[in-house]
C-alpha atoms as a PDB file:
ATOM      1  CA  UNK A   1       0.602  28.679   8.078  1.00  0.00           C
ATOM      2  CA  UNK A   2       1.769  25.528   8.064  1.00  0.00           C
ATOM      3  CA  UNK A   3      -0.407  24.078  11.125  1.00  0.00           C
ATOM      4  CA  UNK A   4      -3.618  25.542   9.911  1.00  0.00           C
ATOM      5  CA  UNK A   5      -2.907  23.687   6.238  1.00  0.00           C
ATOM      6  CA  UNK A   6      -2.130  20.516   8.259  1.00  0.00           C
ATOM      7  CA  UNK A   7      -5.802  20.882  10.481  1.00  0.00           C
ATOM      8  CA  UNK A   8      -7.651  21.831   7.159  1.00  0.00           C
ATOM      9  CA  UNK A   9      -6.605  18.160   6.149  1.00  0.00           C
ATOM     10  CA  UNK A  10      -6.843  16.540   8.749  1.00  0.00           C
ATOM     11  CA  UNK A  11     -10.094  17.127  10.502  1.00  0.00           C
ATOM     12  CA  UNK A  12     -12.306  15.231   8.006  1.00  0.00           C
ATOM     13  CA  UNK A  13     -10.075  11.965   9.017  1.00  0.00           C
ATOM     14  CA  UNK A  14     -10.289  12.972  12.954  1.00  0.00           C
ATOM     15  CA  UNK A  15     -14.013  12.911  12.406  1.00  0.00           C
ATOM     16  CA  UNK A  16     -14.371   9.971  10.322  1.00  0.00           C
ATOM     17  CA  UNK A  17     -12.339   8.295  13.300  1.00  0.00           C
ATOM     18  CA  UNK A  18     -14.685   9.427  15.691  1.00  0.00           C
ATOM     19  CA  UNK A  19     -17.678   8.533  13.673  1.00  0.00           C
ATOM     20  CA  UNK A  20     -16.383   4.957  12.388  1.00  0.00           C
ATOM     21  CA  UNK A  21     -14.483   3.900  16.129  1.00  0.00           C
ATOM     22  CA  UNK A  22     -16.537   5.854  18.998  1.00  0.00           C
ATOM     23  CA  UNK A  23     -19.773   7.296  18.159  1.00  0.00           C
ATOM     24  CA  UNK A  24     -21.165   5.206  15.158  1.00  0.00           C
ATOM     25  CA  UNK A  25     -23.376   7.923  13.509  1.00  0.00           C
ATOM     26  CA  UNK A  26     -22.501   8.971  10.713  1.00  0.00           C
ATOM     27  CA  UNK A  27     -22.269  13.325  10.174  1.00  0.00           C
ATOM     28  CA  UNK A  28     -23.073  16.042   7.832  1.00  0.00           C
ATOM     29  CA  UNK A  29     -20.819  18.968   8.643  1.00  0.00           C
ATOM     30  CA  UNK A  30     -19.704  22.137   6.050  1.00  0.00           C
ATOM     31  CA  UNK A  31     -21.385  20.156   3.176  1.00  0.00           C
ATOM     32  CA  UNK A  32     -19.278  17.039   3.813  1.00  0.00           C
ATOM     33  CA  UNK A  33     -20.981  13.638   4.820  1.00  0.00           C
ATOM     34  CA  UNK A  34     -18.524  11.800   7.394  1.00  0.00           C
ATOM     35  CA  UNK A  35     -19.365   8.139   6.439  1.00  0.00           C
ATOM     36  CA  UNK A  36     -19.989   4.947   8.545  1.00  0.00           C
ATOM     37  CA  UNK A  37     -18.635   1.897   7.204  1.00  0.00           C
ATOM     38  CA  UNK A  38     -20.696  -1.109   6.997  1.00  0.00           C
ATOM     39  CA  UNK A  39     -17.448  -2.880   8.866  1.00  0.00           C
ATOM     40  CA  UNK A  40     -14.445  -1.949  10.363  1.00  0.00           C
ATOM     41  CA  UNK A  41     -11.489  -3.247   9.335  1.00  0.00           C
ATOM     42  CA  UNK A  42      -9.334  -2.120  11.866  1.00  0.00           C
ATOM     43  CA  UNK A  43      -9.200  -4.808  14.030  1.00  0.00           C
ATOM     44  CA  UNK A  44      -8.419  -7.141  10.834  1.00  0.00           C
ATOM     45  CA  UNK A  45      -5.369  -4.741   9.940  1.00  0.00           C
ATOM     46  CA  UNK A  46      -4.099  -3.659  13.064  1.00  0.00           C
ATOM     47  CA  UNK A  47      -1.102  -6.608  14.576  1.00  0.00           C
ATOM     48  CA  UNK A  48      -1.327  -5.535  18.260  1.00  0.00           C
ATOM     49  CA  UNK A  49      -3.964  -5.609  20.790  1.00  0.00           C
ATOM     50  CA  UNK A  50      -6.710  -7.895  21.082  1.00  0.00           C
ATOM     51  CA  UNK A  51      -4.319  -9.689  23.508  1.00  0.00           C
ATOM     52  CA  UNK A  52      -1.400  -9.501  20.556  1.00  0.00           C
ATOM     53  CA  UNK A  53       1.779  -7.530  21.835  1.00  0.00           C
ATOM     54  CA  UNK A  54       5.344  -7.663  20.537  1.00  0.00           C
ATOM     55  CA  UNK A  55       5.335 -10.933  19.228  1.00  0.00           C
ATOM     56  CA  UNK A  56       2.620  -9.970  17.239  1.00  0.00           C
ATOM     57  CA  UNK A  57       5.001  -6.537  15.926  1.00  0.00           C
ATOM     58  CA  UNK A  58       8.341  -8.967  15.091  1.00  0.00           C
ATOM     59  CA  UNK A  59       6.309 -11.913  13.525  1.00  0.00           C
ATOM     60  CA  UNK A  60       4.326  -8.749  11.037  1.00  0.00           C
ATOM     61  CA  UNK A  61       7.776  -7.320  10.580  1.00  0.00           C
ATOM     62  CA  UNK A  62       8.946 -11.093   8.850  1.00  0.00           C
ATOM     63  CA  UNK A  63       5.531 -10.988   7.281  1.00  0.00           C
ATOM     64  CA  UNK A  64       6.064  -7.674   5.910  1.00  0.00           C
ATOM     65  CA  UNK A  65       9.604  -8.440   4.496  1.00  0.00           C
ATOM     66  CA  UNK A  66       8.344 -11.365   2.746  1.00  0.00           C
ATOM     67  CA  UNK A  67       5.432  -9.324   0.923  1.00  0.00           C
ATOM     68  CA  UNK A  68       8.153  -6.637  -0.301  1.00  0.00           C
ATOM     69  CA  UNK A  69      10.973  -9.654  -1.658  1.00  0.00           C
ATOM     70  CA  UNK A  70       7.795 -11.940  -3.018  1.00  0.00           C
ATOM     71  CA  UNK A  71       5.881  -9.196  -4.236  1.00  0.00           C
ATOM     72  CA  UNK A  72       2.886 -10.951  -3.832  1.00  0.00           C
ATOM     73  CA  UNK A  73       0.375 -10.387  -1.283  1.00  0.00           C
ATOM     74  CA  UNK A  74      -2.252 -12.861  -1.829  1.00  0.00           C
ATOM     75  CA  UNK A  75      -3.875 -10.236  -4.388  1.00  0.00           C
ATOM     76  CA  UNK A  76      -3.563 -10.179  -8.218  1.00  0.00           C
ATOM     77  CA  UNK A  77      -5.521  -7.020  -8.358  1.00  0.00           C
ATOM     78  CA  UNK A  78      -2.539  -5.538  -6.125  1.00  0.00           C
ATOM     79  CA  UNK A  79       0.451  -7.175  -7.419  1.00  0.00           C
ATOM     80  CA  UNK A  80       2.228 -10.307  -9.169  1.00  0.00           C
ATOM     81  CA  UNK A  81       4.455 -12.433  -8.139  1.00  0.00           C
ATOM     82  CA  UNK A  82       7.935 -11.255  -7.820  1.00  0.00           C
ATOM     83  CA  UNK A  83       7.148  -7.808  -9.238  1.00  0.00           C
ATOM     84  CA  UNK A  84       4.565  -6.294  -6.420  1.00  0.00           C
ATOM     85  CA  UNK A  85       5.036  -2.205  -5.995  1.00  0.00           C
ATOM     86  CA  UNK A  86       8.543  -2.433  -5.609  1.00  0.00           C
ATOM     87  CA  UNK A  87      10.713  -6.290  -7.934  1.00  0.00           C
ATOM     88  CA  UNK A  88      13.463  -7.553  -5.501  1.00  0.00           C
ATOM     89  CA  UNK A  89      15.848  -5.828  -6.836  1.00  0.00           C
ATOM     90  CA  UNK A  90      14.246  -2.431  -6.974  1.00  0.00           C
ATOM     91  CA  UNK A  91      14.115  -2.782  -2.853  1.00  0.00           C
ATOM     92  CA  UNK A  92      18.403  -3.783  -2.568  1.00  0.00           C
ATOM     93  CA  UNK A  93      18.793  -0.482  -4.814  1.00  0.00           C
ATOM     94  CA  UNK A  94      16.619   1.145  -2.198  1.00  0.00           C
ATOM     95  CA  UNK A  95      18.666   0.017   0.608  1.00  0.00           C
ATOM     96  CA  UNK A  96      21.822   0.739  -1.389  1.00  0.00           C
ATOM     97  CA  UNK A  97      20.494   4.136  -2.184  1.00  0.00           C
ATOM     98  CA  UNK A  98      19.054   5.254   1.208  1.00  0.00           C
ATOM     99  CA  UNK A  99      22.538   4.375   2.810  1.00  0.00           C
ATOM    100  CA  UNK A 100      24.461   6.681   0.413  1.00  0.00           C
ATOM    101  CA  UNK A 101      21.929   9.311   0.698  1.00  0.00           C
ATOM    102  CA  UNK A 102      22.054   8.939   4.737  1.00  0.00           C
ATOM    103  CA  UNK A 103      25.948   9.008   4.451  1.00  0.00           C
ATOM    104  CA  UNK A 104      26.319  11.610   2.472  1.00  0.00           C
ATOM    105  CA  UNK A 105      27.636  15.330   3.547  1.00  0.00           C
ATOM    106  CA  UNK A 106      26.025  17.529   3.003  1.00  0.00           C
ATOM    107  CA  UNK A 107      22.792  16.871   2.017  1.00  0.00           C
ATOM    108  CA  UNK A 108      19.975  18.652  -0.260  1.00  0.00           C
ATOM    109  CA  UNK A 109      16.809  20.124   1.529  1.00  0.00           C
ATOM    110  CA  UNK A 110      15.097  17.137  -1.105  1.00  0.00           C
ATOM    111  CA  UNK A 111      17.200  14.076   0.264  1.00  0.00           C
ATOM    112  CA  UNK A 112      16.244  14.960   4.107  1.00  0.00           C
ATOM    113  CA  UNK A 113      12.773  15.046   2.582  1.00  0.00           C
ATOM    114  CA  UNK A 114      12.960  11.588   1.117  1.00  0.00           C
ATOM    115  CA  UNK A 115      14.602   9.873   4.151  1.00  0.00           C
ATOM    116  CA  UNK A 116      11.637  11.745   6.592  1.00  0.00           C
ATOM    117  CA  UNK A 117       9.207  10.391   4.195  1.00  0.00           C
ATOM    118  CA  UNK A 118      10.849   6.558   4.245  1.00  0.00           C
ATOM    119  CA  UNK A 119      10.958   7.181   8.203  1.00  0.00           C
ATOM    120  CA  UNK A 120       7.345   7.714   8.336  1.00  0.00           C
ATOM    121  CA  UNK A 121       6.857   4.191   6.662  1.00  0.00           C
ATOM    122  CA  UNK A 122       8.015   2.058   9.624  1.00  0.00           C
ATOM    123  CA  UNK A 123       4.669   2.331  12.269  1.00  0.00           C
ATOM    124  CA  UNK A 124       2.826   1.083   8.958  1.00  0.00           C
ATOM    125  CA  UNK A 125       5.520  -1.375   8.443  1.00  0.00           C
ATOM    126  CA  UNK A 126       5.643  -2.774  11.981  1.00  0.00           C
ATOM    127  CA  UNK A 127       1.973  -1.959  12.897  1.00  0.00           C
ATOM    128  CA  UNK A 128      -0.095  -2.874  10.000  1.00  0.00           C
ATOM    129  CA  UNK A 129      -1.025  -6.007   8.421  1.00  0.00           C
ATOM    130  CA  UNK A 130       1.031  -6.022   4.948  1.00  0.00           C
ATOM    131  CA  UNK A 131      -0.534  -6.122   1.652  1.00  0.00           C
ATOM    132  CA  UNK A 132       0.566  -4.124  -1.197  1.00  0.00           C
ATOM    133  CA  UNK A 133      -1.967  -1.056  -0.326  1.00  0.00           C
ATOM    134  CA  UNK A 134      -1.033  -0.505   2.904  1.00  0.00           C
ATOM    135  CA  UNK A 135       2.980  -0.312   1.541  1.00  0.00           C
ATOM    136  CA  UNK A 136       2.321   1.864  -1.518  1.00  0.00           C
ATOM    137  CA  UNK A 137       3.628   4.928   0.410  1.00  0.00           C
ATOM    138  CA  UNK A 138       6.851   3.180   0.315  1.00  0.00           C
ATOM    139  CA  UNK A 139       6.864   4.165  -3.296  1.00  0.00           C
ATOM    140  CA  UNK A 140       7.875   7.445  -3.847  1.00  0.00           C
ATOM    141  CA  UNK A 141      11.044   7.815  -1.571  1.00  0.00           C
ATOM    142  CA  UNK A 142      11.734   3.813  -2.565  1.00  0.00           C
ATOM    143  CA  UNK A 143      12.127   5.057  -6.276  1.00  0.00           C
ATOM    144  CA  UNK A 144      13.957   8.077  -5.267  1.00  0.00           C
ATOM    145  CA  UNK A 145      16.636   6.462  -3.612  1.00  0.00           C
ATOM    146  CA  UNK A 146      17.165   3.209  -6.204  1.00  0.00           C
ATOM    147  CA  UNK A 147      17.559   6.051  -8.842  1.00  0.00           C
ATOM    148  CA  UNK A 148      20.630   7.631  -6.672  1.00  0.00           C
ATOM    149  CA  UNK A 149      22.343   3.877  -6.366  1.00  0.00           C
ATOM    150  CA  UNK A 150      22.302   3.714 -10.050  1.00  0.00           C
ATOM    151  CA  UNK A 151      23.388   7.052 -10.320  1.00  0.00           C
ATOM    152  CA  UNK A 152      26.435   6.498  -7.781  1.00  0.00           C
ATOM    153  CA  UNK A 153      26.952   2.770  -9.140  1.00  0.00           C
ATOM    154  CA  UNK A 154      26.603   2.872 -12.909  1.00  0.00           C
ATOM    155  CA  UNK A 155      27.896   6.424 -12.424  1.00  0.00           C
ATOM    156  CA  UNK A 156      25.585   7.472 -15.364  1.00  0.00           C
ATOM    157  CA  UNK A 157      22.558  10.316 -15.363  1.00  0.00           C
ATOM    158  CA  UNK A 158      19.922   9.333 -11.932  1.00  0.00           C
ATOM    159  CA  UNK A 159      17.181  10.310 -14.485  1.00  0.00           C
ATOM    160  CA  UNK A 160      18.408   8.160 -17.597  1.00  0.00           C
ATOM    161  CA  UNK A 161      19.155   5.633 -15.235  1.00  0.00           C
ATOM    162  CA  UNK A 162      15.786   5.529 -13.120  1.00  0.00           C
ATOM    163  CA  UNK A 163      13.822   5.697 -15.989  1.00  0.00           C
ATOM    164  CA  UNK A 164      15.345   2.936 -17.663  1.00  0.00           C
ATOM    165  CA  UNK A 165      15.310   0.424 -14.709  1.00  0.00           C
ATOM    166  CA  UNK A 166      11.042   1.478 -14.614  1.00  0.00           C
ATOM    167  CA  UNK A 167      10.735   0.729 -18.480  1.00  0.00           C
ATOM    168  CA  UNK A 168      12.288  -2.631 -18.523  1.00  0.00           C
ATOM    169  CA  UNK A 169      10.331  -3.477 -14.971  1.00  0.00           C
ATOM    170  CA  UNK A 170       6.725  -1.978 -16.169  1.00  0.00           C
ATOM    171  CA  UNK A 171       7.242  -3.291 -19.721  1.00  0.00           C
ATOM    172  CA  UNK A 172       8.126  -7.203 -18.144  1.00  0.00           C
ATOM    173  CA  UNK A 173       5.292  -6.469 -15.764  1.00  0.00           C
ATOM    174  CA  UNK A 174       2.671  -5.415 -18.304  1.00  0.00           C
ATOM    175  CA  UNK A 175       3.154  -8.492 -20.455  1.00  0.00           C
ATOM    176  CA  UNK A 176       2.694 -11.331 -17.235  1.00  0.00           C
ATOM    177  CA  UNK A 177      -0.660  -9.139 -16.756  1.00  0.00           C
ATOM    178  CA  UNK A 178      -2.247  -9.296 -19.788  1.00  0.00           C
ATOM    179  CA  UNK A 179      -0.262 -12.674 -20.727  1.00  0.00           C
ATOM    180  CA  UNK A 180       0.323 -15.396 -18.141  1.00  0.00           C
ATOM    181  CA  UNK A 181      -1.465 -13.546 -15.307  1.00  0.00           C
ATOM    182  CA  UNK A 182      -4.622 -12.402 -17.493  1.00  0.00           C
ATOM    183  CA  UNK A 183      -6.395 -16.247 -16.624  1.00  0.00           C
ATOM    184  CA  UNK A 184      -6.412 -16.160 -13.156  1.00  0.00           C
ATOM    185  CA  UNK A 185      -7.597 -12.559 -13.247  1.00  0.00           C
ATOM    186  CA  UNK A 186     -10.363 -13.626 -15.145  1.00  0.00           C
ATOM    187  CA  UNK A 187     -11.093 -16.965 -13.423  1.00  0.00           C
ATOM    188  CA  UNK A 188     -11.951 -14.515 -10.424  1.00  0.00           C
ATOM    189  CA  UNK A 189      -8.966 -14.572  -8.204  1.00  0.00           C
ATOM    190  CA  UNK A 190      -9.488 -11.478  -6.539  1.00  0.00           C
ATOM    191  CA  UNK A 191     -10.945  -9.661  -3.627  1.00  0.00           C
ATOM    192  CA  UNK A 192     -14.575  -9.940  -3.547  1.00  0.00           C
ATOM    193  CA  UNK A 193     -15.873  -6.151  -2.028  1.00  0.00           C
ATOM    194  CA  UNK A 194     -17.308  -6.502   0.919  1.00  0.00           C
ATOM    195  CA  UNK A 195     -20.442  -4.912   0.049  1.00  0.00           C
ATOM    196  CA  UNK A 196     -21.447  -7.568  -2.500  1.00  0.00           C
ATOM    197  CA  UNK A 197     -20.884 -10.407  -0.127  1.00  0.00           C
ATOM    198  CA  UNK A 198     -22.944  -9.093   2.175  1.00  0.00           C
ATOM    199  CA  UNK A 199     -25.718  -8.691  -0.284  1.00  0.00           C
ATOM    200  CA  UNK A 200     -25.619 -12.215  -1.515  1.00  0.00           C
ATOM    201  CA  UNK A 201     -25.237 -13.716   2.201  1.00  0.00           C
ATOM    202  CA  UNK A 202     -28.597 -11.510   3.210  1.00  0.00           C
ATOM    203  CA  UNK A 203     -30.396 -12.695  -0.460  1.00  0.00           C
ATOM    204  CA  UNK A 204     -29.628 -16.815   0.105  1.00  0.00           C
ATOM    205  CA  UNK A 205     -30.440 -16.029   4.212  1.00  0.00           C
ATOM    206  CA  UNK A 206     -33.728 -14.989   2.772  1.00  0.00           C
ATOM    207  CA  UNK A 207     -34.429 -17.621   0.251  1.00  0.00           C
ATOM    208  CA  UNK A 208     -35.121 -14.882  -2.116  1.00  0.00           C
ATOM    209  CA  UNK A 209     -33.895 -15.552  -6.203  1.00  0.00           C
ATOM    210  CA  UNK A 210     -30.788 -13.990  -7.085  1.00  0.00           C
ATOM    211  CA  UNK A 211     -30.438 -12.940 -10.889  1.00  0.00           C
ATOM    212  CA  UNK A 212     -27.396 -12.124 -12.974  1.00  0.00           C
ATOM    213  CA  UNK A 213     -26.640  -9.600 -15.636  1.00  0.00           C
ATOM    214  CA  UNK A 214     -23.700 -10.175 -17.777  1.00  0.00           C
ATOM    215  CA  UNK A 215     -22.323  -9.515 -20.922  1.00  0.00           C
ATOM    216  CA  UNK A 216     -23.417 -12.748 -22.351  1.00  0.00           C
END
């Protein structure tokens, strides 16, 4: 039962491969339109091939380390600086946590679950270019195991103790984006879409006028 749930799922995103890497034609099948992007980004994303090997894996590796301890990825719509998806010292907890959890004998059905999950993390994590998207899968086993090292260190309740750690680090969070943050938001530092560059590259290639509408 399992397998047939798992190919329900998963052949839209076999075709969309197929459509997107090999055949470039985008599909109608059962209803559902398999899209072609306007651009691939795969060969943007991806650290190896394109004459990149190992090197390429180790250096994104150092790359990706920095992105979780910064926080920052170059993107204020994904994160700020020194909070990202996961503050500093959310990720030692996580290291702290996913140690005891690994250690520990025997373990719940839900803790093998968590470390599988954090397993499945590292061909992203030495494979992919890192930005704060392509890491937020990190999050749920991440927050799983920082709430067991407060649990085991402060020796208090894992839910009082989780939930308190996300309040202060949301609430701190929430004021540097609508406070100190909000102006460089606003002053457009952020990631134009790609669709909307192309559309004013093809309007000034073409001489033609180019009108906005804003609020004002």
């Amino acid at each position: 039962m399992g397998c047939l749930i798992d190919l329900a799922l998963a052949w839209p995103l076999a075709l969309f491969l197929w459509v997107n890497y090999v055949s470039h034609h985008q599909l109608h099948v059962l209803g559902l339109t398999i899209t072609r992007l306007a651009a691939s980004r795969g060969a943007s994303q991806f650290v190896v091939g394109h004459g990149h090997g190992l090197g390429a894996v180790i250096k994104n590796l150092g790359q990706t380390v920095v992105v979780l301890f910064s926080g920052y990825d170059g993107y204020l719509k994904n994160g700020l600086p020194g909070f990202g998806i996961l503050s500093p010292v959310m990720l030692v907890l996580v290291v702290v946590g996913a140690l005891l959890v690994f250690k520990q004998k025997p373990r719940t059905d839900f803790d093998a679950l968590m470390l599988m999950m954090l397993g499945a993390n590292l061909p992203t994590v030495l494979l992919i270019s890192p930005n704060n998207t392509h890491l937020n899968a990190l999050t749920v086993p991440a927050l799983y195991f920082a709430g067991m090292a407060l649990a085991k260190l402060l020796r208090v309740n894992r839910r009082v103790a989780g939930l308190a750690v996300i309040v202060l680090i949301f609430g701190v969070y929430a004021y540097t984006y609508l406070g100190p943050a909000h102006t460089a938001l606003a002053a457009g530092q952020n990631e134009t879409p790609l669709e909307l560059q192309t559309l004013l590259t093809r309007a000034v290639d073409s001489g033609a006028p180019i009108y906005l509408a804003t609020s004002h």
